[in-house]
Protein backbone atom coordinates (compact mmCIF):
# COMPACT_ATOMS: atom_id res chain seq x y z
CA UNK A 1 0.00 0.00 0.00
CA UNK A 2 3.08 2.25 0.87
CA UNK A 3 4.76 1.75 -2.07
CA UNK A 4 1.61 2.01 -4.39
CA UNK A 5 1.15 5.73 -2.82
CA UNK A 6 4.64 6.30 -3.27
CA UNK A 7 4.06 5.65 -6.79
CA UNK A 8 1.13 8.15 -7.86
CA UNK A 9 2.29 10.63 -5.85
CA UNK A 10 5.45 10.44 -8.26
CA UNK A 11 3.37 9.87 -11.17
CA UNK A 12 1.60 13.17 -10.29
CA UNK A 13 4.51 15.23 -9.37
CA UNK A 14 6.36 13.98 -12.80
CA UNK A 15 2.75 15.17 -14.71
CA UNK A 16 2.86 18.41 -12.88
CA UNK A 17 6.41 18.89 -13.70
CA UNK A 18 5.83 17.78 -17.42
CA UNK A 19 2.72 20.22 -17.71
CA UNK A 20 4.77 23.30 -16.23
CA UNK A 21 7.41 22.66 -18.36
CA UNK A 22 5.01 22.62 -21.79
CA UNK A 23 3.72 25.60 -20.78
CA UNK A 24 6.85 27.25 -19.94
CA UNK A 25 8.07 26.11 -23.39
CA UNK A 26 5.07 27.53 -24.98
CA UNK A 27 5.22 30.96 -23.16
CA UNK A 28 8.58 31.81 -23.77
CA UNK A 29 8.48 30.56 -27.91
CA UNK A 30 5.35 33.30 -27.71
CA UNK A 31 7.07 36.05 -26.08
CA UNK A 32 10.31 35.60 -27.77
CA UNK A 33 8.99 35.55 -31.27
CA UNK A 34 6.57 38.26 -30.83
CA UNK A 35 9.30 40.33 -29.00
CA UNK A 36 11.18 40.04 -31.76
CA UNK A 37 8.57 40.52 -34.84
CA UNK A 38 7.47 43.72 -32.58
CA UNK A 39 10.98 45.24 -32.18
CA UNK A 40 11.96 44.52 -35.81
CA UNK A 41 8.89 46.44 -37.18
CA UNK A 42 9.44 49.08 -34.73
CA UNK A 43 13.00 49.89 -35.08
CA UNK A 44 13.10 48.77 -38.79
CA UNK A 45 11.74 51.84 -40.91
CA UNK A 46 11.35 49.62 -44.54
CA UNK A 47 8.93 47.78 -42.72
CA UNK A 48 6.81 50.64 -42.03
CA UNK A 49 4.19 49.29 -44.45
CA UNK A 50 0.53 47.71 -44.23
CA UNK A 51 1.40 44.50 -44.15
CA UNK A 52 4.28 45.15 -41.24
CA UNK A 53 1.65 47.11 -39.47
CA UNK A 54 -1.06 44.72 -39.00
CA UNK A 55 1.67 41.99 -38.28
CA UNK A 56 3.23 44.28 -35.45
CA UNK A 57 -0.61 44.72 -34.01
CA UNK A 58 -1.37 40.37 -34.62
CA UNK A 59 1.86 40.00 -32.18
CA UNK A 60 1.04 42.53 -29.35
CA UNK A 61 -2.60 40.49 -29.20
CA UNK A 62 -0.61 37.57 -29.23
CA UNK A 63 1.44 38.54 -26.09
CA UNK A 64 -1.72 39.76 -24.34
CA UNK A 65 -3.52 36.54 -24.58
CA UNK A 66 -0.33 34.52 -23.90
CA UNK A 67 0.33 36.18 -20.63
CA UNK A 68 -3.38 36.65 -19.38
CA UNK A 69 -3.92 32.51 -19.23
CA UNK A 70 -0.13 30.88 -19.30
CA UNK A 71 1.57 32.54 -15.91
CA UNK A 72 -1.75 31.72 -13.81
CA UNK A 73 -1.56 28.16 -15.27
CA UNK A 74 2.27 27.67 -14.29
CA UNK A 75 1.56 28.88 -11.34
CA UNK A 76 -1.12 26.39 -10.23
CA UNK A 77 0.54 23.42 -12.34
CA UNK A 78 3.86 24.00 -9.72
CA UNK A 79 2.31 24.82 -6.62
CA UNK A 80 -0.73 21.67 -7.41
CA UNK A 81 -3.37 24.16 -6.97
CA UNK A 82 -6.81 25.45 -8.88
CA UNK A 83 -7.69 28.58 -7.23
CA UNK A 84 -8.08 31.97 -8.74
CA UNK A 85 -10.23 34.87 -7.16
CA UNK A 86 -13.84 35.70 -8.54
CA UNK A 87 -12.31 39.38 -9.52
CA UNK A 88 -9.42 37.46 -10.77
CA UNK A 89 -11.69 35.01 -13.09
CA UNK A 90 -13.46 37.99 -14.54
CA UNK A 91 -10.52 40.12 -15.15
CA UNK A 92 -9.11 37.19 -17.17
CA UNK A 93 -12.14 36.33 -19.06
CA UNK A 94 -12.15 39.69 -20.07
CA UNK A 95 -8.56 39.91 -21.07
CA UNK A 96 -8.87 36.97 -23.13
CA UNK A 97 -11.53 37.85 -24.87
CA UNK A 98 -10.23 41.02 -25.21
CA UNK A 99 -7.27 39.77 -27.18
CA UNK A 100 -8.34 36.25 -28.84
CA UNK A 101 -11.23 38.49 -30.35
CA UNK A 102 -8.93 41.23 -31.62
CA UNK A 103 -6.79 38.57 -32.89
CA UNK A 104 -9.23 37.21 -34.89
CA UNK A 105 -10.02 40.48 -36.43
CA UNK A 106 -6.94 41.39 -37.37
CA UNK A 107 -6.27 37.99 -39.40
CA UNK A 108 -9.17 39.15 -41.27
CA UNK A 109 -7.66 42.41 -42.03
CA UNK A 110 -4.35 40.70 -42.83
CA UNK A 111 -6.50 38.65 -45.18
CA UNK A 112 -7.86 41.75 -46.97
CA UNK A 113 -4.35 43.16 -46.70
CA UNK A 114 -2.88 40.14 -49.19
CA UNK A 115 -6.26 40.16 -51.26
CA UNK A 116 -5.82 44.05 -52.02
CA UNK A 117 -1.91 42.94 -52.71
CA UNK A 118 -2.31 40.31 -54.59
CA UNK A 119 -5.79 41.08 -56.85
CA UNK A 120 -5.50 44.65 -56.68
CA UNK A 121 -2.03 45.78 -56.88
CA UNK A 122 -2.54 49.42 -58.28
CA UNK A 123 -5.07 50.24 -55.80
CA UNK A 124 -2.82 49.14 -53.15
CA UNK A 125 -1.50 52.38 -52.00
CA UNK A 126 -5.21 54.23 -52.22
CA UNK A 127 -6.81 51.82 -50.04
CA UNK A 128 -4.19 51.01 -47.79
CA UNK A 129 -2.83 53.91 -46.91
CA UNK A 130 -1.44 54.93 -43.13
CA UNK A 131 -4.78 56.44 -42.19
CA UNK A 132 -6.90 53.52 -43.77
CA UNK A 133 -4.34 50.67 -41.96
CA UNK A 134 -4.84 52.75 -38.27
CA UNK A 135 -8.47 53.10 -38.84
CA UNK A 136 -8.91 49.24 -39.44
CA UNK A 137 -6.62 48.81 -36.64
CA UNK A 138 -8.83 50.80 -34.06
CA UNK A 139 -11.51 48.98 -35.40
CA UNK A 140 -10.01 45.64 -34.70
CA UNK A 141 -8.97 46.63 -30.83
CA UNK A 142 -12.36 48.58 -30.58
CA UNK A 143 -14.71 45.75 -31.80
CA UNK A 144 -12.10 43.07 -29.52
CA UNK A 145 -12.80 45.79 -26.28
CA UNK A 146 -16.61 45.70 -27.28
CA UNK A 147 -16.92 41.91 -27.40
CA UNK A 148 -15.29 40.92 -24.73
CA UNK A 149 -17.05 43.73 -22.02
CA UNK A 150 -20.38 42.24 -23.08
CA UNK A 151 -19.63 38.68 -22.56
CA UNK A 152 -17.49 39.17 -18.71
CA UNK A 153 -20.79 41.80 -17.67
CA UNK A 154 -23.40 39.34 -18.77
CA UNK A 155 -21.68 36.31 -17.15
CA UNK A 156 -20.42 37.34 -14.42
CA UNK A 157 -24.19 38.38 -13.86
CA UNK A 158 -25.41 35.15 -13.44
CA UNK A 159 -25.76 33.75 -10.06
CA UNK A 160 -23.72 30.49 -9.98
CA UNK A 161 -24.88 27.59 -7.89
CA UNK A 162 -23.12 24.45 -9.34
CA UNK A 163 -20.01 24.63 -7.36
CA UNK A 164 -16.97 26.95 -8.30
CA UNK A 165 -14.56 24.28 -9.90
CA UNK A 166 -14.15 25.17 -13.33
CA UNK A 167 -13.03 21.79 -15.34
CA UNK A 168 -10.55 24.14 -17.68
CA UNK A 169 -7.00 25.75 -16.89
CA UNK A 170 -8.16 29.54 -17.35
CA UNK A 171 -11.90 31.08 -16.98
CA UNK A 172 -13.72 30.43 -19.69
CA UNK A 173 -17.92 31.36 -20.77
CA UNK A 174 -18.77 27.59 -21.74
CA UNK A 175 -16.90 26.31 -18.48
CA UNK A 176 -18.48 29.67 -16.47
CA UNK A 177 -22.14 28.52 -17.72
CA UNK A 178 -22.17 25.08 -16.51
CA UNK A 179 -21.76 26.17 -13.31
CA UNK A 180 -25.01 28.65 -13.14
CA UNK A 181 -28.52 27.41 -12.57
CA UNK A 182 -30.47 30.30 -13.63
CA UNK A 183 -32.48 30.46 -16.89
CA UNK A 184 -30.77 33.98 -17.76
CA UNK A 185 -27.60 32.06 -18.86
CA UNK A 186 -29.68 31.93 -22.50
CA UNK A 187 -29.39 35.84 -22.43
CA UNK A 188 -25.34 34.88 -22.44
CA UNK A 189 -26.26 32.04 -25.45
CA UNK A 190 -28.01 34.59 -27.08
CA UNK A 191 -25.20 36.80 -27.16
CA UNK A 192 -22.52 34.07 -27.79
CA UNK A 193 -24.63 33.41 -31.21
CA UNK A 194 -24.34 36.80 -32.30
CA UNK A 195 -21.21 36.63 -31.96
CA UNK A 196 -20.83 33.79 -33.79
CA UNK A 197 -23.01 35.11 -37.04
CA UNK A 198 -20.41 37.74 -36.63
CA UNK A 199 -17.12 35.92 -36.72
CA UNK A 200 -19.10 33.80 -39.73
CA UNK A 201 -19.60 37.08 -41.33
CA UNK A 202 -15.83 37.59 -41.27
CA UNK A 203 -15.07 34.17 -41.76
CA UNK A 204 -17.07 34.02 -45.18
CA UNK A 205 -15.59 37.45 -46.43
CA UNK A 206 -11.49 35.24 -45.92
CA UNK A 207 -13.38 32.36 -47.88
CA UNK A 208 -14.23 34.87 -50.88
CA UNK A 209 -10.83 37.19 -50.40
CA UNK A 210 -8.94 33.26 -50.54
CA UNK A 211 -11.20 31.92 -53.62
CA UNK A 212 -10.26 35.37 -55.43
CA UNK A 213 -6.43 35.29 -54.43
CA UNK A 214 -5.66 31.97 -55.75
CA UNK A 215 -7.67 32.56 -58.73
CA UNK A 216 -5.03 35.61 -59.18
CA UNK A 217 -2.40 33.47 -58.47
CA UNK A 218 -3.18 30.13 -60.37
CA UNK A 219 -3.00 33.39 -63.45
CA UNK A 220 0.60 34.04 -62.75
CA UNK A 221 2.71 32.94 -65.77
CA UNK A 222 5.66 32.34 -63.52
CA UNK A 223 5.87 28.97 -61.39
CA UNK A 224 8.21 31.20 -58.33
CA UNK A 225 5.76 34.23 -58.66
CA UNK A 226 3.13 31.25 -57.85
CA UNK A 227 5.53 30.10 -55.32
CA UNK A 228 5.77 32.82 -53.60
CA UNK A 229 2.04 34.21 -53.27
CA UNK A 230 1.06 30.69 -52.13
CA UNK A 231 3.75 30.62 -49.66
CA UNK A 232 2.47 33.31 -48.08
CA UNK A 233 -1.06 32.79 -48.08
CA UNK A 234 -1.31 29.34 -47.04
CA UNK A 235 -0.07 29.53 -43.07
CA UNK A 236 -2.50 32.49 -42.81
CA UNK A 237 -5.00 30.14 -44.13
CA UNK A 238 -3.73 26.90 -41.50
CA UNK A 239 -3.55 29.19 -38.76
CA UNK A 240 -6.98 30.91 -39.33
CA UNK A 241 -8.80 27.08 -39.76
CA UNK A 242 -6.84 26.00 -36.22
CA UNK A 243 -8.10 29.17 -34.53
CA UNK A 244 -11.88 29.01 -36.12
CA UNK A 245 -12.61 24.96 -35.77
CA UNK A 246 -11.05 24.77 -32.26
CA UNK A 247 -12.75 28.07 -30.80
CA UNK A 248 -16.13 27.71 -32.29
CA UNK A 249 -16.59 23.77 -31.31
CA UNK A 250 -14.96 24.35 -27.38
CA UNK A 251 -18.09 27.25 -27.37
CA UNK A 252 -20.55 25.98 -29.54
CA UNK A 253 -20.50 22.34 -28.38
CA UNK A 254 -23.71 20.64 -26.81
CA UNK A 255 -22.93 20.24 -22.28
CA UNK A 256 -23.37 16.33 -22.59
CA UNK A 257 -20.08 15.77 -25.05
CA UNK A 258 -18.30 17.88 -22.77
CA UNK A 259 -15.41 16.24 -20.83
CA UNK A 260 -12.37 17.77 -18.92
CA UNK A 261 -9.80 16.12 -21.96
CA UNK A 262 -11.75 17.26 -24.79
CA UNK A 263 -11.67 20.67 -23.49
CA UNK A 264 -8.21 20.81 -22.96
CA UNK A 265 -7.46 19.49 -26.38
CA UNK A 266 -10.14 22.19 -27.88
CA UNK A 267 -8.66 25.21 -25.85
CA UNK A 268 -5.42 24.86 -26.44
CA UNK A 269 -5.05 25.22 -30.05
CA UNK A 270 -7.30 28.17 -30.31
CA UNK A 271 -5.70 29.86 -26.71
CA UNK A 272 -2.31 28.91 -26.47
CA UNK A 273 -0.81 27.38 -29.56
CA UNK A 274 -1.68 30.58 -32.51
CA UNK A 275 0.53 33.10 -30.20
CA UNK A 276 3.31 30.46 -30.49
CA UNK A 277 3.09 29.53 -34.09
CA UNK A 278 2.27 32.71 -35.05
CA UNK A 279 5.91 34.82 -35.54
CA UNK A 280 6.89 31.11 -36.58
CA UNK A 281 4.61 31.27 -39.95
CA UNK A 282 4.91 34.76 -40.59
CA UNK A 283 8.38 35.36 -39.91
CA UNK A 284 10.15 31.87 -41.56
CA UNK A 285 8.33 32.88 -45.01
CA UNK A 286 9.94 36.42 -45.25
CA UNK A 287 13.15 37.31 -45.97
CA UNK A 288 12.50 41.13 -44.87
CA UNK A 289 11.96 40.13 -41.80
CA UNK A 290 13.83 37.62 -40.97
CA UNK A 291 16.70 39.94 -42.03
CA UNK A 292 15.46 42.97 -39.78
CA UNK A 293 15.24 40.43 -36.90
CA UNK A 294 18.78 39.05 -37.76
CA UNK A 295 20.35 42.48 -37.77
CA UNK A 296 17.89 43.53 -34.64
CA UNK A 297 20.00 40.44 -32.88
CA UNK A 298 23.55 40.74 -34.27
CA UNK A 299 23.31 44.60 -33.54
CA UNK A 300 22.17 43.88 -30.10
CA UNK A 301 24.89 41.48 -29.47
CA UNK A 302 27.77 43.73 -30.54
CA UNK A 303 26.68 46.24 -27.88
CA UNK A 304 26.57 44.32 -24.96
């Protein structure tokens, strides 16, 4: 009996060391790359262009939503511990909201951004020009600030009587639901579904801005200018279909197929893994960058 204690208490220890160490991994791939991509842009002024911009705002939404549910997570996975304030909970809903739903805005914008680029050429400068980029910008961070205010005040209205265990490693709505007992948690359904027709609505205009750039690009006469304008189109297009199927299922899914593995295999491509992979895919598959992060590096190193 001794022994077999022994045993899962160093079975659980080794997990808990094993999950801390993911996430650790994780964070620190997120804030490196994105510290990077955001310095480069910065400091590099031929990267002061549309397409720089937008990429500069993806990575400071990626940081945000990295460090609102990773820290509290690494936390509680070392010290073998679940607890988080109420005020805590809703501030981090919020903050995650705040940020997943920006980022999803501005890979739409990014989308437009190689649709103009690509279909459009000529008009690139008229409609993406420095006042057009910050005004989508706003709009992205705006709409993101919007969205995510409604959601924490209407569900953090609902009285909860289920218990406070959440079955998830950050506060989430679907998680935050099962836990109330009151019949105005289908005001907070209601809302979730506009949302949804939203994010469809933005989700059908990439579809038709995707159909009409490789129509462009299956035109090119030259296999490398092909090359090329798939290369870059095609990890915004894997990264956008992680972020989509993962999130919408984990929110949309019916209460009975829920179970505390499938949503930690749901949440964690759409919460944790895009901020990671995200200066990976944009950064590997251009040479401007990767050469104003080289000489961001090599510069820094000579100084110190």
């Amino acid at each position: 009996g001794c022994w077999d204690g022994k045993f899962y208490i160093d079975i659980h220890l080794s997990l808990q060391l094993l999950h801390f160490c993911l996430l650790l991994g994780i964070s620190l791939a997120a804030l490196l790359g994105n510290g990077l991509i955001i310095s480069a842009v910065a400091c590099g002024h031929h990267l002061h262009t549309p397409m720089f911009f937008f990429l500069l705002n993806l990575a400071l939404s990626d940081l945000g939503s990295i460090c609102t549910t990773v820290p509290k997570a690494m936390h509680n996975s070392l010290w073998d511990t679940r607890d988080i304030s109420y005020t805590g909970c809703a501030a981090q809903l919020f903050f995650f909201l705040f940020f997943i739903s920006t980022e999803f805005y501005l890979l739409t914008i990014m989308c437009y951004d190689r649709y103009v680029s690509i279909c459009k050429p000529l008009h690139y400068g008229t409609l993406l020009g420095s006042r057009a980029c910050a005004h989508m910008a706003a709009a992205a961070w705006a709409s993101g600030f919007l969205n995510a205010l409604m959601h924490t005040a209407n569900t953090f209205s609902l009285p909860l009587c289920h218990g406070n265990a959440l079955g998830q490693f950050f506060c989430e709505v679907p998680q935050i639901l099962k836990l109330s007992c009151s019949y105005s948690y289908l005001r907070e359904l209601g809302l979730l579904a506009v949302s949804v027709c939203l994010n469809f609505g933005c989700f059908v205009f990439i579809v038709f801005s995707y159909v009409q750039i490789f129509r462009a690009v299956l035109r090119i006469p030259s296999e490398q200018g092909r090359h090329k304008a798939f290369s870059t189109c095609l990890p915004h297009l894997l990264v956008l279909s992680l972020f989509l199927s993962t999130g919408t299922f984990a929110y949309l899914k019916p209460p009975s197929t829920s179970s505390p593995s499938l949503d930690l295999a749901l949440s964690v491509p759409y919460s944790v893994v895009p901020p990671a992979l995200n200066p990976l895919i944009y950064s590997l598959r251009n040479q401007e960058l990767k050469a104003a992060v080289w000489r961001l590096m090599t510069g820094w190193f000579w100084k110190h």
